[in-house]
PDB file of N, CA and C in Angstrom:
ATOM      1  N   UNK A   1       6.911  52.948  20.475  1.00  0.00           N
ATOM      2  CA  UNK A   1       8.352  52.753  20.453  1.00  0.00           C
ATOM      3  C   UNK A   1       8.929  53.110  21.815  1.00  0.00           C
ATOM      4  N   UNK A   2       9.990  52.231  22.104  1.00  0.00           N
ATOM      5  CA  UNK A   2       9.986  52.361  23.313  1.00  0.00           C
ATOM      6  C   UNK A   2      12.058  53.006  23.540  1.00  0.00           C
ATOM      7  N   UNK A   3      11.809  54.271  23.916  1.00  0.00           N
ATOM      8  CA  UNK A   3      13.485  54.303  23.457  1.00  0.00           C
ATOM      9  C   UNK A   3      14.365  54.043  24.930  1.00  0.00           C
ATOM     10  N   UNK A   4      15.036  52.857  25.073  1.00  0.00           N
ATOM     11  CA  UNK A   4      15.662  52.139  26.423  1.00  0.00           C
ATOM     12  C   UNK A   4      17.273  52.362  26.419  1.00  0.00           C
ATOM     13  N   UNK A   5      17.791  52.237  27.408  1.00  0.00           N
ATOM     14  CA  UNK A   5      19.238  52.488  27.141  1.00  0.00           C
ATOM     15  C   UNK A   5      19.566  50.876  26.569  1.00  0.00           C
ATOM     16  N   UNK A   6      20.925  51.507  25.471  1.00  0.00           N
ATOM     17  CA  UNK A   6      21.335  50.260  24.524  1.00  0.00           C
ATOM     18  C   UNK A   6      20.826  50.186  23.732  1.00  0.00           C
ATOM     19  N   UNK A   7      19.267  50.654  23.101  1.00  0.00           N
ATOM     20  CA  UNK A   7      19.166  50.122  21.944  1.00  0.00           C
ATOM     21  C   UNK A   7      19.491  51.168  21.149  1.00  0.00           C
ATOM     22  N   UNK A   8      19.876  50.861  19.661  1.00  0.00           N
ATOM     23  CA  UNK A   8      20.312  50.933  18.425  1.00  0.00           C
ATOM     24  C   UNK A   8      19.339  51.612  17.765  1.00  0.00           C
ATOM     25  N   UNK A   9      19.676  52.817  17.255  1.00  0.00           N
ATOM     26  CA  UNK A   9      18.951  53.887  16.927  1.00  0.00           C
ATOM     27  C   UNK A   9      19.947  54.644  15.780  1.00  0.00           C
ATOM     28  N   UNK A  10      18.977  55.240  14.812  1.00  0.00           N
ATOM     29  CA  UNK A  10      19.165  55.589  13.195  1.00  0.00           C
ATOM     30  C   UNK A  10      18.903  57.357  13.458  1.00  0.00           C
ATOM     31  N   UNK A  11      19.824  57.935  13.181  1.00  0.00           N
ATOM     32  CA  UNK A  11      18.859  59.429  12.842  1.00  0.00           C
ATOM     33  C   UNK A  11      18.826  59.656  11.694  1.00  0.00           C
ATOM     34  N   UNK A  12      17.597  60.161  11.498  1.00  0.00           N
ATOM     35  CA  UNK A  12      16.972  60.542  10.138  1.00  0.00           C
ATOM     36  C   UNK A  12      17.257  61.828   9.798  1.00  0.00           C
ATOM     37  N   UNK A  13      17.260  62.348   8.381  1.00  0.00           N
ATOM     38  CA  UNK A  13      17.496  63.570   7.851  1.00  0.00           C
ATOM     39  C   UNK A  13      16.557  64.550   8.358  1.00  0.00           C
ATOM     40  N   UNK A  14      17.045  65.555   8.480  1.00  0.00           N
ATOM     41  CA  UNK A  14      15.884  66.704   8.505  1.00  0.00           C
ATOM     42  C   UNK A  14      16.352  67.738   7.643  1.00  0.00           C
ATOM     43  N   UNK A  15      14.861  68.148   7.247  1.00  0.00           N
ATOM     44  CA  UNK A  15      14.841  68.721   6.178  1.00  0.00           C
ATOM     45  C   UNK A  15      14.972  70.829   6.344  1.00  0.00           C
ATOM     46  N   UNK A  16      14.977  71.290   7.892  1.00  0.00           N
ATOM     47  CA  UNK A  16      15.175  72.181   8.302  1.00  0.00           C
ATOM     48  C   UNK A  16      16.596  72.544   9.161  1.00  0.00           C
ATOM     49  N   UNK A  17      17.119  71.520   8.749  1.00  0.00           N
ATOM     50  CA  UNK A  17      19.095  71.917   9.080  1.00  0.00           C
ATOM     51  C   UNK A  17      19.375  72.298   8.077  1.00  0.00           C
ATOM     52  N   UNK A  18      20.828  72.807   8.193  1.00  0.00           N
ATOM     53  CA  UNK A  18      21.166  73.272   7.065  1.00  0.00           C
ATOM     54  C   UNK A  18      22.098  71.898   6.635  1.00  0.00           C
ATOM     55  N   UNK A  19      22.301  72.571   4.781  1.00  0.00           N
ATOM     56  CA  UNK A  19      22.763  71.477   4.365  1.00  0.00           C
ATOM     57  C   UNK A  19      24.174  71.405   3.990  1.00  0.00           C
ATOM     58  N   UNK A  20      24.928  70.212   4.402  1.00  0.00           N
ATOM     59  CA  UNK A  20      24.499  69.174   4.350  1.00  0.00           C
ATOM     60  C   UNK A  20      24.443  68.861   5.886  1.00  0.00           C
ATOM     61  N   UNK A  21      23.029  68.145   6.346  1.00  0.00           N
ATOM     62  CA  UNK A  21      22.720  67.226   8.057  1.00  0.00           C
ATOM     63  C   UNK A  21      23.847  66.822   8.218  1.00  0.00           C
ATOM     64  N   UNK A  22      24.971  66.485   8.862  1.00  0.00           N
ATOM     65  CA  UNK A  22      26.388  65.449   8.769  1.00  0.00           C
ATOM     66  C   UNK A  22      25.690  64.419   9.710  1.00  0.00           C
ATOM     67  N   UNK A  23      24.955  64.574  10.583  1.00  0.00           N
ATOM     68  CA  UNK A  23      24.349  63.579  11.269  1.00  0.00           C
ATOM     69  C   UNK A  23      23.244  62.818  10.788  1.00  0.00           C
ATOM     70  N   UNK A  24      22.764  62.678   9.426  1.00  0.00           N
ATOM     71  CA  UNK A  24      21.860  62.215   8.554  1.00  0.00           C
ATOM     72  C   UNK A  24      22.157  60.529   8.569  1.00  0.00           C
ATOM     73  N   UNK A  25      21.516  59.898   8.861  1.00  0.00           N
ATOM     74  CA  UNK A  25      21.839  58.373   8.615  1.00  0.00           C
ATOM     75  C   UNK A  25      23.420  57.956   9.866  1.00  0.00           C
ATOM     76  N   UNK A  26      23.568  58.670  10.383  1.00  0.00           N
ATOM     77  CA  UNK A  26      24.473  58.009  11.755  1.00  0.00           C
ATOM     78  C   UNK A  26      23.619  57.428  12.592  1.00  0.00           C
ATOM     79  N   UNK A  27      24.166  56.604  13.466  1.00  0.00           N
ATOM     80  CA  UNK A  27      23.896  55.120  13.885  1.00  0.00           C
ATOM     81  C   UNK A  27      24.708  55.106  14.683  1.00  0.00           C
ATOM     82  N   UNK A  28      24.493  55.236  16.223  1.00  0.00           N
ATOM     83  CA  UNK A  28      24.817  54.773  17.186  1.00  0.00           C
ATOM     84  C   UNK A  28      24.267  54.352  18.696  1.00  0.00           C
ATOM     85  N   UNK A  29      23.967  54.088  19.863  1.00  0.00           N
ATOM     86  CA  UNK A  29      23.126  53.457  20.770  1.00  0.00           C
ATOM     87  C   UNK A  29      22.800  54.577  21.687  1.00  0.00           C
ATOM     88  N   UNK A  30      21.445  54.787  22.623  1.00  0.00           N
ATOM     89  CA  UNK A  30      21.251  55.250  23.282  1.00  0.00           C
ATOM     90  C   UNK A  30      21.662  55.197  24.964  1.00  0.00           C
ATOM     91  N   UNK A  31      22.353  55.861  25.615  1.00  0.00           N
ATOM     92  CA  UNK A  31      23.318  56.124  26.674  1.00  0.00           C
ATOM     93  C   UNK A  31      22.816  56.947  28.071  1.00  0.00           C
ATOM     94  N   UNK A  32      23.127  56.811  29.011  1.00  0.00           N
ATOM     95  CA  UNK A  32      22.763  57.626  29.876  1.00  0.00           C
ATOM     96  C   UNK A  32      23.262  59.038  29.997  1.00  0.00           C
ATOM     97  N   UNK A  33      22.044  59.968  29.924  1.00  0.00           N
ATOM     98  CA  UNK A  33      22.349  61.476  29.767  1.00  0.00           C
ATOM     99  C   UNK A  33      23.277  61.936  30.942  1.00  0.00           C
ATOM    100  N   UNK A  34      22.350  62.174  32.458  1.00  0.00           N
ATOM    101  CA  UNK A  34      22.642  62.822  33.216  1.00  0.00           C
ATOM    102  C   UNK A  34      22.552  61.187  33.969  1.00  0.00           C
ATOM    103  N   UNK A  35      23.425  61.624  35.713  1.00  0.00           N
ATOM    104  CA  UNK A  35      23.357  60.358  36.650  1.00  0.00           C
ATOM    105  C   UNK A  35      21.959  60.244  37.275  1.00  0.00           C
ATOM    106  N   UNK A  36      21.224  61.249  37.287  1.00  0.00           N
ATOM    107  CA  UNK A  36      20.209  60.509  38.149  1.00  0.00           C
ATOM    108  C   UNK A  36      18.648  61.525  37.010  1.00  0.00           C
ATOM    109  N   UNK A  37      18.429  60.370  36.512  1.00  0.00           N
ATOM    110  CA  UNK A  37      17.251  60.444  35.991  1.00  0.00           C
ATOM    111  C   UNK A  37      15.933  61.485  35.794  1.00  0.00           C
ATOM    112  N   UNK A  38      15.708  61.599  37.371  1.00  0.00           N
ATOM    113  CA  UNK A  38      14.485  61.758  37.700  1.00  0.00           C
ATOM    114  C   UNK A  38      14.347  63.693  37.547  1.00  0.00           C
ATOM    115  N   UNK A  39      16.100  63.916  37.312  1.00  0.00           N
ATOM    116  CA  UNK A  39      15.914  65.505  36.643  1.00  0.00           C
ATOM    117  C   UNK A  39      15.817  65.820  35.239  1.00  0.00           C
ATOM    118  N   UNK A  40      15.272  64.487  34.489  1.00  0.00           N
ATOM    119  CA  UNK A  40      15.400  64.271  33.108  1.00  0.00           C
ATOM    120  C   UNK A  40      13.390  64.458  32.869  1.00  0.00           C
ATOM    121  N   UNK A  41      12.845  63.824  33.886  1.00  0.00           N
ATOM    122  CA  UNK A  41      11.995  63.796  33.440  1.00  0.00           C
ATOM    123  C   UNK A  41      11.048  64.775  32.814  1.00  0.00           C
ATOM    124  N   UNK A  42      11.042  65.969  33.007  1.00  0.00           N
ATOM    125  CA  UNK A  42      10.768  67.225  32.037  1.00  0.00           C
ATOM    126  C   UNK A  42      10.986  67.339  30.263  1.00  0.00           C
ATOM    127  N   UNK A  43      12.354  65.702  30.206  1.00  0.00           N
ATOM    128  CA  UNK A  43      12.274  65.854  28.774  1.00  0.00           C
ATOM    129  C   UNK A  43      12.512  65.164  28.179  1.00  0.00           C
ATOM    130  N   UNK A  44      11.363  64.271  28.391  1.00  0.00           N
ATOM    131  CA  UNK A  44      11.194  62.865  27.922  1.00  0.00           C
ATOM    132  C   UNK A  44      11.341  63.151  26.308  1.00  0.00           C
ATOM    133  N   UNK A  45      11.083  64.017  25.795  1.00  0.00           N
ATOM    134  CA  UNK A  45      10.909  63.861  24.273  1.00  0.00           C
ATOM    135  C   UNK A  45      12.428  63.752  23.681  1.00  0.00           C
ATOM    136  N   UNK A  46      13.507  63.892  24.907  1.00  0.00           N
ATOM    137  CA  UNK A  46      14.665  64.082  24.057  1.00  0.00           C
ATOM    138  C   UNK A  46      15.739  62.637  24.664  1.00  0.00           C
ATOM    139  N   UNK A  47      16.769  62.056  23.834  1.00  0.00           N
ATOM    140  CA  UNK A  47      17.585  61.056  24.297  1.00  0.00           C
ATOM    141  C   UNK A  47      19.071  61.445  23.669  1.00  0.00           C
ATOM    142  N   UNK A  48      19.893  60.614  24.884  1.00  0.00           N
ATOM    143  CA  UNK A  48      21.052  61.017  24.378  1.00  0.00           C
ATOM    144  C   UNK A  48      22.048  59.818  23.590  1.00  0.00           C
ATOM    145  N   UNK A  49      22.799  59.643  22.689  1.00  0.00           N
ATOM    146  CA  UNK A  49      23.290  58.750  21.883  1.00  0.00           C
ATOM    147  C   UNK A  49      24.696  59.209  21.590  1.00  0.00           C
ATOM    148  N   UNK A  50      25.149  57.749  22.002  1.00  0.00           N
ATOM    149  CA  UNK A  50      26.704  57.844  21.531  1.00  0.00           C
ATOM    150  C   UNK A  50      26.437  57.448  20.351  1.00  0.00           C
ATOM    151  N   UNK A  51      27.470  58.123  19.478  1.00  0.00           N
ATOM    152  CA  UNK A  51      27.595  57.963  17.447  1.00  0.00           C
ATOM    153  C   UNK A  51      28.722  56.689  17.756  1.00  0.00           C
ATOM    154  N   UNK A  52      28.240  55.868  16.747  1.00  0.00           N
ATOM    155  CA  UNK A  52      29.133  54.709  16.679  1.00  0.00           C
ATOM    156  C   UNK A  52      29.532  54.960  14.820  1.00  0.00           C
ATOM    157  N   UNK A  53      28.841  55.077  14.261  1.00  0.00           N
ATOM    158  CA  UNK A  53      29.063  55.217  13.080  1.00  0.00           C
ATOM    159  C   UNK A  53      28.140  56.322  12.021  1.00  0.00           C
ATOM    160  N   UNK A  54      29.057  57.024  11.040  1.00  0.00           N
ATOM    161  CA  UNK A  54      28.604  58.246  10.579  1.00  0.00           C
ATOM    162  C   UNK A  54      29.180  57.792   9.086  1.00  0.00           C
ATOM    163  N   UNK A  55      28.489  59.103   8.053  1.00  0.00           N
ATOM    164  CA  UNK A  55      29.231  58.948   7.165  1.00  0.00           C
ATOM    165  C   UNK A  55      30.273  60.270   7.281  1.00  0.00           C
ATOM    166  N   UNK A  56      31.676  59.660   6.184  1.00  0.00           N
ATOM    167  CA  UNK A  56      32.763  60.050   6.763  1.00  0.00           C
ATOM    168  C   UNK A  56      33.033  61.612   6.965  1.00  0.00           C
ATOM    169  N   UNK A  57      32.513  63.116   6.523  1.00  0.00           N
ATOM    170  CA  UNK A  57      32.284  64.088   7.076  1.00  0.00           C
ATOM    171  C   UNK A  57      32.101  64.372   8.192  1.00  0.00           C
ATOM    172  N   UNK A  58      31.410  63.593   9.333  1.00  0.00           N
ATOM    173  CA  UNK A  58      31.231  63.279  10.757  1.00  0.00           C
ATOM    174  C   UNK A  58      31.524  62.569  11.396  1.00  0.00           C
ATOM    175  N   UNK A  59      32.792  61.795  10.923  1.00  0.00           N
ATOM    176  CA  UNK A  59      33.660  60.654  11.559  1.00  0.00           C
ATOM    177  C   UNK A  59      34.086  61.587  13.183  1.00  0.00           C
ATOM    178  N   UNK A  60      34.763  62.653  12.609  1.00  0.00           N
ATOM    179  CA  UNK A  60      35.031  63.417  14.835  1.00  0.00           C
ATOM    180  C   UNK A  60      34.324  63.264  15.069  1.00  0.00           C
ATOM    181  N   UNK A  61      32.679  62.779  14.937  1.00  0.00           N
ATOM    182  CA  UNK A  61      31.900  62.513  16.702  1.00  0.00           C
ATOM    183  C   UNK A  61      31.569  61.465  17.044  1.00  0.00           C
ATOM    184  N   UNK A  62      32.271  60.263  16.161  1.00  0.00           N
ATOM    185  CA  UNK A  62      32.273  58.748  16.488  1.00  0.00           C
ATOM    186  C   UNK A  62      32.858  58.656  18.171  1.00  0.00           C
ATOM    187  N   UNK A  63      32.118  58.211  18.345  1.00  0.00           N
ATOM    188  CA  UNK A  63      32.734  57.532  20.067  1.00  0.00           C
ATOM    189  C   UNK A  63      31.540  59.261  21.162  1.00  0.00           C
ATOM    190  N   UNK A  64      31.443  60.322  20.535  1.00  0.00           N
ATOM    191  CA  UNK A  64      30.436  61.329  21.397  1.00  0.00           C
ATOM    192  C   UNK A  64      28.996  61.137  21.064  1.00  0.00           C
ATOM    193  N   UNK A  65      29.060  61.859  22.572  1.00  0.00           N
ATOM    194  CA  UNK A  65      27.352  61.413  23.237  1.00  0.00           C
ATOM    195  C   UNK A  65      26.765  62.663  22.706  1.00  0.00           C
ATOM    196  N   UNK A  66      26.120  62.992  21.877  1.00  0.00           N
ATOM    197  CA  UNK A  66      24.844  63.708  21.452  1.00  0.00           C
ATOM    198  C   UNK A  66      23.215  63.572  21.613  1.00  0.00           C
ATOM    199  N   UNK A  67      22.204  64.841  22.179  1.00  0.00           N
ATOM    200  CA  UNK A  67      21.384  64.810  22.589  1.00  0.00           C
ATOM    201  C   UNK A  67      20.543  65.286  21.446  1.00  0.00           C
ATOM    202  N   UNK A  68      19.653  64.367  20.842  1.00  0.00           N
ATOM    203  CA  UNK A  68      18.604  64.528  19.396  1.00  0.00           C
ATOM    204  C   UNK A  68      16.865  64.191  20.062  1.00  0.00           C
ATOM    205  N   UNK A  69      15.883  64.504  19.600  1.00  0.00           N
ATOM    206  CA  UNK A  69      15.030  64.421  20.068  1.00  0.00           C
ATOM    207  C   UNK A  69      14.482  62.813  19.253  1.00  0.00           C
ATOM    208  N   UNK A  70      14.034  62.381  20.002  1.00  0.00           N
ATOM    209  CA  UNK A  70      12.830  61.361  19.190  1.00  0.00           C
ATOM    210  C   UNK A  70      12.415  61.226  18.070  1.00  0.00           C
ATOM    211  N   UNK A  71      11.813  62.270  17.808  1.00  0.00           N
ATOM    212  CA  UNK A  71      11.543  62.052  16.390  1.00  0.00           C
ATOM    213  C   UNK A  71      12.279  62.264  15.532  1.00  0.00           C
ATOM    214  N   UNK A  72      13.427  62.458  15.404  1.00  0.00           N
ATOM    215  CA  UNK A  72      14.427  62.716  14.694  1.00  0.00           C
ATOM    216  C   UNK A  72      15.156  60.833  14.376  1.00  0.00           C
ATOM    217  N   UNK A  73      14.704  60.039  15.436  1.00  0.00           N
ATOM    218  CA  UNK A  73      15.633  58.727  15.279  1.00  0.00           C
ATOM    219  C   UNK A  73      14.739  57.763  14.945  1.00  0.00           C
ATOM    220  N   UNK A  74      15.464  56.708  14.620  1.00  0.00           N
ATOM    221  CA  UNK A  74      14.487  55.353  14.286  1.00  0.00           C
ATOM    222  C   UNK A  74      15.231  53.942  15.211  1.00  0.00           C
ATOM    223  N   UNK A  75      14.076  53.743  15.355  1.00  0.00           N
ATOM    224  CA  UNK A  75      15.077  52.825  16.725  1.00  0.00           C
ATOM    225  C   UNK A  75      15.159  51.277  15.124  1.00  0.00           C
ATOM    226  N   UNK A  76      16.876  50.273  15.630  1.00  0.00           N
ATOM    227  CA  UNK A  76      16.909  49.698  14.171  1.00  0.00           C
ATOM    228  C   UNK A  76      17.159  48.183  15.144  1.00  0.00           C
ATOM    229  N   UNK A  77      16.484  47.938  16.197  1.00  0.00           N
ATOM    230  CA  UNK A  77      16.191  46.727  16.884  1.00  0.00           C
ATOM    231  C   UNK A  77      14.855  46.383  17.449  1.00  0.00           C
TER     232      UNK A  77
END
Protein backbone atom coordinates (compact mmCIF):
# COMPACT_ATOMS: atom_id res chain seq x y z
CA UNK A 1 0.00 0.00 0.00
CA UNK A 2 1.26 2.89 -1.03
CA UNK A 3 0.15 6.03 1.20
CA UNK A 4 0.64 9.32 -1.47
CA UNK A 5 -0.58 12.73 -0.91
CA UNK A 6 -4.45 12.95 -1.97
CA UNK A 7 -5.38 9.72 -1.60
CA UNK A 8 -8.50 8.84 0.37
CA UNK A 9 -8.01 7.07 3.44
CA UNK A 10 -10.52 5.34 6.20
CA UNK A 11 -9.41 5.13 9.90
CA UNK A 12 -10.19 2.15 11.53
CA UNK A 13 -11.30 1.55 15.15
CA UNK A 14 -8.93 0.74 17.72
CA UNK A 15 -9.56 -1.27 20.19
CA UNK A 16 -6.97 0.37 22.87
CA UNK A 17 -8.51 4.06 22.87
CA UNK A 18 -10.76 4.80 25.01
CA UNK A 19 -14.30 4.57 24.32
CA UNK A 20 -15.96 5.88 22.37
CA UNK A 21 -12.73 6.27 19.19
CA UNK A 22 -14.67 9.62 17.75
CA UNK A 23 -12.23 9.15 14.98
CA UNK A 24 -13.48 5.51 14.20
CA UNK A 25 -14.65 5.29 10.54
CA UNK A 26 -13.69 9.17 9.58
CA UNK A 27 -12.63 9.66 6.14
CA UNK A 28 -10.63 12.19 4.93
CA UNK A 29 -7.33 12.62 2.40
CA UNK A 30 -3.80 12.51 3.11
CA UNK A 31 -1.94 16.13 3.17
CA UNK A 32 1.35 17.48 3.56
CA UNK A 33 2.71 17.31 7.18
CA UNK A 34 5.70 19.50 7.46
CA UNK A 35 7.24 21.80 4.18
CA UNK A 36 10.13 19.98 3.49
CA UNK A 37 9.97 16.33 3.71
CA UNK A 38 13.20 15.01 4.09
CA UNK A 39 12.81 15.87 8.13
CA UNK A 40 9.90 13.45 7.96
CA UNK A 41 11.81 10.74 6.99
CA UNK A 42 12.45 9.17 10.51
CA UNK A 43 8.65 8.59 10.38
CA UNK A 44 7.60 7.04 7.67
CA UNK A 45 5.20 4.89 9.67
CA UNK A 46 3.11 7.94 10.41
CA UNK A 47 0.79 10.34 7.84
CA UNK A 48 -0.99 13.29 8.21
CA UNK A 49 -4.86 13.68 7.09
CA UNK A 50 -7.23 16.31 6.76
CA UNK A 51 -10.87 14.86 8.21
CA UNK A 52 -13.33 15.54 5.56
CA UNK A 53 -15.96 13.57 7.11
CA UNK A 54 -16.72 12.02 10.67
CA UNK A 55 -19.51 10.75 12.44
CA UNK A 56 -21.34 13.56 14.03
CA UNK A 57 -19.56 13.58 17.70
CA UNK A 58 -16.36 14.63 15.70
CA UNK A 59 -17.85 16.94 13.28
CA UNK A 60 -15.12 20.03 15.08
CA UNK A 61 -12.28 18.35 13.27
CA UNK A 62 -13.85 18.32 9.82
CA UNK A 63 -11.67 20.56 7.65
CA UNK A 64 -8.19 19.58 10.56
CA UNK A 65 -5.09 17.99 9.71
CA UNK A 66 -4.44 15.06 12.10
CA UNK A 67 -1.36 12.84 12.37
CA UNK A 68 -2.49 8.76 12.72
CA UNK A 69 -0.11 6.12 11.98
CA UNK A 70 -0.61 3.61 9.07
CA UNK A 71 -1.92 1.06 10.41
CA UNK A 72 -4.56 2.61 11.90
CA UNK A 73 -6.01 3.69 8.11
CA UNK A 74 -7.26 1.99 5.07
CA UNK A 75 -6.46 3.64 2.02
CA UNK A 76 -10.44 3.61 0.06
CA UNK A 77 -8.87 4.29 -3.66
Amino acid sequence: MKYELGKRVKIIDREDWPIPYRFAEAEGVIVRWVKFEEVMRDFDEFVCVKIEKTKPEANEYIGRKLVFRKQNLVLLE
